[in-house]
C-alpha atoms as a PDB file:
ATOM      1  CA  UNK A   1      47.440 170.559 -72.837  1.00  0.00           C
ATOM      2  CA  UNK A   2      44.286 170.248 -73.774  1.00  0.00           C
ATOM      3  CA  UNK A   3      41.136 170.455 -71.605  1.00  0.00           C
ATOM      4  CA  UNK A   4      38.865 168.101 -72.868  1.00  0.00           C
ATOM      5  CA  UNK A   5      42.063 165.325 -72.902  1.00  0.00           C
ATOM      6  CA  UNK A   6      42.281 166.166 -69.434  1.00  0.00           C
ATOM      7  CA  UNK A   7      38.486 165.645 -68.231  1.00  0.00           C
ATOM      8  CA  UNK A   8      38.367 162.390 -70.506  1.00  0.00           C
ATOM      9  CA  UNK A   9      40.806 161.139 -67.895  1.00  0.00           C
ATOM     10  CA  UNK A  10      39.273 162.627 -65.181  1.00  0.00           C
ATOM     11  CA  UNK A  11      36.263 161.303 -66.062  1.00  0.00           C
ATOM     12  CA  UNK A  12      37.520 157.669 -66.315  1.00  0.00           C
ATOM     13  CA  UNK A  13      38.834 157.973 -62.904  1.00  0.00           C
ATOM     14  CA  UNK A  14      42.329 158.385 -63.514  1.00  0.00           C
ATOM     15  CA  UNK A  15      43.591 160.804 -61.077  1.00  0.00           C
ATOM     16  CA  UNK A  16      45.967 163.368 -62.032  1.00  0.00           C
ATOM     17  CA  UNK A  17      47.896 162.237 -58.854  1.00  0.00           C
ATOM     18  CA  UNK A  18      49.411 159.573 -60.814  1.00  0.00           C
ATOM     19  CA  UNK A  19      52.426 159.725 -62.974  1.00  0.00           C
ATOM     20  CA  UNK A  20      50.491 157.650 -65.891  1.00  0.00           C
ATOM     21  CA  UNK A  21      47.981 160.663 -65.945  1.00  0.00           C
ATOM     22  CA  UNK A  22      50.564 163.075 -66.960  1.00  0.00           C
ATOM     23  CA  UNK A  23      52.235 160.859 -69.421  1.00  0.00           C
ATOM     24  CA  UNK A  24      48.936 159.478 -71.430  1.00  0.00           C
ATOM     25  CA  UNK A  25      48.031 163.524 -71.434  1.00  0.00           C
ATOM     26  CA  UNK A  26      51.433 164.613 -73.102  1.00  0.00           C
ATOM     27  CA  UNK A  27      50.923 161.325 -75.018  1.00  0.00           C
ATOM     28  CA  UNK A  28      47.313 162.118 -76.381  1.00  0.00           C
ATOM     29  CA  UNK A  29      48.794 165.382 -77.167  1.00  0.00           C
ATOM     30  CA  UNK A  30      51.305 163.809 -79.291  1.00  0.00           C
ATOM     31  CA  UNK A  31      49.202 161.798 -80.779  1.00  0.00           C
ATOM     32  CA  UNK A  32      46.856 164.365 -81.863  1.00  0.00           C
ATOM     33  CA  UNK A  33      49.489 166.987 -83.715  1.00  0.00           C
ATOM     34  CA  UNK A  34      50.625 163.541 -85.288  1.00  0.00           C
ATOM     35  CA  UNK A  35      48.799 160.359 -86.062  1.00  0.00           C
ATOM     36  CA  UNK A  36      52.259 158.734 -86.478  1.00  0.00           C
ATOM     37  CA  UNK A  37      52.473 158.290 -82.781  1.00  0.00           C
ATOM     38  CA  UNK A  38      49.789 155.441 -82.972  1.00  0.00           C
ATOM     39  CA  UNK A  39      51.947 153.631 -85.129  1.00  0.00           C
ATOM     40  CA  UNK A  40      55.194 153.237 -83.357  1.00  0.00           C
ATOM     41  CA  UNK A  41      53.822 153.799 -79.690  1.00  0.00           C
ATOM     42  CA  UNK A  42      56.645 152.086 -78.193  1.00  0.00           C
ATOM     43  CA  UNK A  43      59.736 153.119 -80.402  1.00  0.00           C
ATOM     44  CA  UNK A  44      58.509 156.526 -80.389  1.00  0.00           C
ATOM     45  CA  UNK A  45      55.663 157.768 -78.331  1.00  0.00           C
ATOM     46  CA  UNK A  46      57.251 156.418 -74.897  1.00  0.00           C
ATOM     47  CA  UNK A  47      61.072 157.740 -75.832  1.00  0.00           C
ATOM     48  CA  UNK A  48      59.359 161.260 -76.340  1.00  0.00           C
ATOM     49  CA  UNK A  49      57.294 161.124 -73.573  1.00  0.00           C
ATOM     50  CA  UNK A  50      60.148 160.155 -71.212  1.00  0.00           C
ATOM     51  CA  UNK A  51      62.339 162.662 -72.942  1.00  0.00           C
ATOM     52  CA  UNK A  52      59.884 165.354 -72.038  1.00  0.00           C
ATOM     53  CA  UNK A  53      59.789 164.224 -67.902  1.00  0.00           C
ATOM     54  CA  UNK A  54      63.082 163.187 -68.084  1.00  0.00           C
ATOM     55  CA  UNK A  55      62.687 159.175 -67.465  1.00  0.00           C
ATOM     56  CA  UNK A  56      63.095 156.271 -69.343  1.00  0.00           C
ATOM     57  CA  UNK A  57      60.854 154.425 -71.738  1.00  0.00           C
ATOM     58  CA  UNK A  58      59.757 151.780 -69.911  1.00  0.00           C
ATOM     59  CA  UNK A  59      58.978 154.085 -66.430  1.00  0.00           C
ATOM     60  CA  UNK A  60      56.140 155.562 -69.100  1.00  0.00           C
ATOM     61  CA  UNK A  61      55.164 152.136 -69.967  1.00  0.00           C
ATOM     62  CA  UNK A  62      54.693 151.338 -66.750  1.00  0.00           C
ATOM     63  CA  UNK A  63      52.983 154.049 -65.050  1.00  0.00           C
ATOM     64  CA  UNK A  64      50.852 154.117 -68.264  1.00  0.00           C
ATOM     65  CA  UNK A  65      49.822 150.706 -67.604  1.00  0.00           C
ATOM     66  CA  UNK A  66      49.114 151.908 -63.909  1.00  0.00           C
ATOM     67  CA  UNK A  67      46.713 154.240 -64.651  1.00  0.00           C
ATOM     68  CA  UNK A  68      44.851 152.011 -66.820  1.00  0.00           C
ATOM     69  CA  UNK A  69      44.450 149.366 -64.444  1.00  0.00           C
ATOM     70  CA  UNK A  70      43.843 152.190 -62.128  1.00  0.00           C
ATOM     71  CA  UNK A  71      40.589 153.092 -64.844  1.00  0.00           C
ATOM     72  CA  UNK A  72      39.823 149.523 -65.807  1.00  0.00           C
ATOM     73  CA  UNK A  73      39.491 148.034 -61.507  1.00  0.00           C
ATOM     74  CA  UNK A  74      38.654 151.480 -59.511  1.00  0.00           C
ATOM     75  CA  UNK A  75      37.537 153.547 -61.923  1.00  0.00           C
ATOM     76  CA  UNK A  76      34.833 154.481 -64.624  1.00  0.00           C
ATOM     77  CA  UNK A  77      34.968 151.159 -66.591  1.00  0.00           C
ATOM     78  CA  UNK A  78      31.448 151.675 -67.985  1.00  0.00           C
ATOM     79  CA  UNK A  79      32.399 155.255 -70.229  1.00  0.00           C
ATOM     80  CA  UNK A  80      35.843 153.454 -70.957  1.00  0.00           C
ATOM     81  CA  UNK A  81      33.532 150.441 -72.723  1.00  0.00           C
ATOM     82  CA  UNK A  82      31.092 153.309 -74.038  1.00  0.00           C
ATOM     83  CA  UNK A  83      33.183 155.377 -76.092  1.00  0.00           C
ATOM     84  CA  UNK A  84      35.121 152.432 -77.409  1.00  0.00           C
ATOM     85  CA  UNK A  85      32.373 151.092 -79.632  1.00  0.00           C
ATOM     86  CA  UNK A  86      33.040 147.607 -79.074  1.00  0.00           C
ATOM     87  CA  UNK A  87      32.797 145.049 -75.804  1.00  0.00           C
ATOM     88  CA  UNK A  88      36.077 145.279 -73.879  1.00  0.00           C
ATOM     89  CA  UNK A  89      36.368 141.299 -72.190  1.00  0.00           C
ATOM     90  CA  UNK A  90      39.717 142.615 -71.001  1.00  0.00           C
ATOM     91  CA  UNK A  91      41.775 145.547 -69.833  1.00  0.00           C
ATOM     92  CA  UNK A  92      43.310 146.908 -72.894  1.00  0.00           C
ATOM     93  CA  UNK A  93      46.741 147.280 -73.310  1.00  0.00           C
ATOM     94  CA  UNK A  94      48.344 150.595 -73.828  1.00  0.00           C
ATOM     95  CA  UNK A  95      48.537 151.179 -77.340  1.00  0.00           C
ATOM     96  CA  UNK A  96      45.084 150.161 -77.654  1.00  0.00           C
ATOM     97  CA  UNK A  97      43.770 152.443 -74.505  1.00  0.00           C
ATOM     98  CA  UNK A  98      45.652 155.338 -76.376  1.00  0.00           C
ATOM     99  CA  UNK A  99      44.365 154.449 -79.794  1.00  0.00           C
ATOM    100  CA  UNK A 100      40.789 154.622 -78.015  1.00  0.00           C
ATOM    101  CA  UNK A 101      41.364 157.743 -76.351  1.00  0.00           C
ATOM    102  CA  UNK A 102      42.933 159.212 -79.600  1.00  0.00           C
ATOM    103  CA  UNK A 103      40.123 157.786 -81.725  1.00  0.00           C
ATOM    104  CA  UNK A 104      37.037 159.239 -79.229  1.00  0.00           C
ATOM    105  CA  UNK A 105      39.024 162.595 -78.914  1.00  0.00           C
ATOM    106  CA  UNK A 106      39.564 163.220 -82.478  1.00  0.00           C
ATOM    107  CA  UNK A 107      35.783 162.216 -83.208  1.00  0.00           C
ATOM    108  CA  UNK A 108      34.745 165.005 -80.388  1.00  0.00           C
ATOM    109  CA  UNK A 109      36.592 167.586 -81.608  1.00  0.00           C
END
């Protein structure tokens, strides 16, 4: 995987103690070999996700969820809000937290 993924995550206090860590890393690195991904996050990002740890669909979707909340109440809630460009008044859901993620990686590298 790649590095900077990783310290992005890091860096918004998701620790790589949680499941969710590991999944929205192999699902960043989906996303960036193919934009595709963002459109059918459910259908097809989670199902290859938990194919590749050997769970289901909605364990990803949950522990994904986890780590965000984990980011959005105990974490680094002010870089989340930076490098999405626009006020957050909520946590964001999963696709959109990946779409962010996707969108700042793809604009660093």
């Amino acid at each position: 995987m790649d590095k900077q993924q990783r310290a992005l995550l890091l860096k918004l206090g998701i620790r790589s103690t949680l499941k969710g860590f590991h999944f929205l890393l192999y699902a960043l690195h989906l996303c960036m070999s193919n934009t595709e991904y963002l459109l059918s996050i459910y259908k097809t990002l989670y199902i290859d996700v938990a194919t590749h740890f050997s769970t289901s669909r909605d364990n990803v979707e949950h522990c994904i969820r986890t780590a965000i909340s984990n980011c959005w109440y105990k974490g680094n809630r002010e870089l989340l809000i930076s490098i999405t460009g626009y006020e957050l008044k909520q946590k964001p859901a999963n696709g959109e937290f990946i779409d962010i993620l996707y969108n700042y990686l793809y604009q660093e590298g």
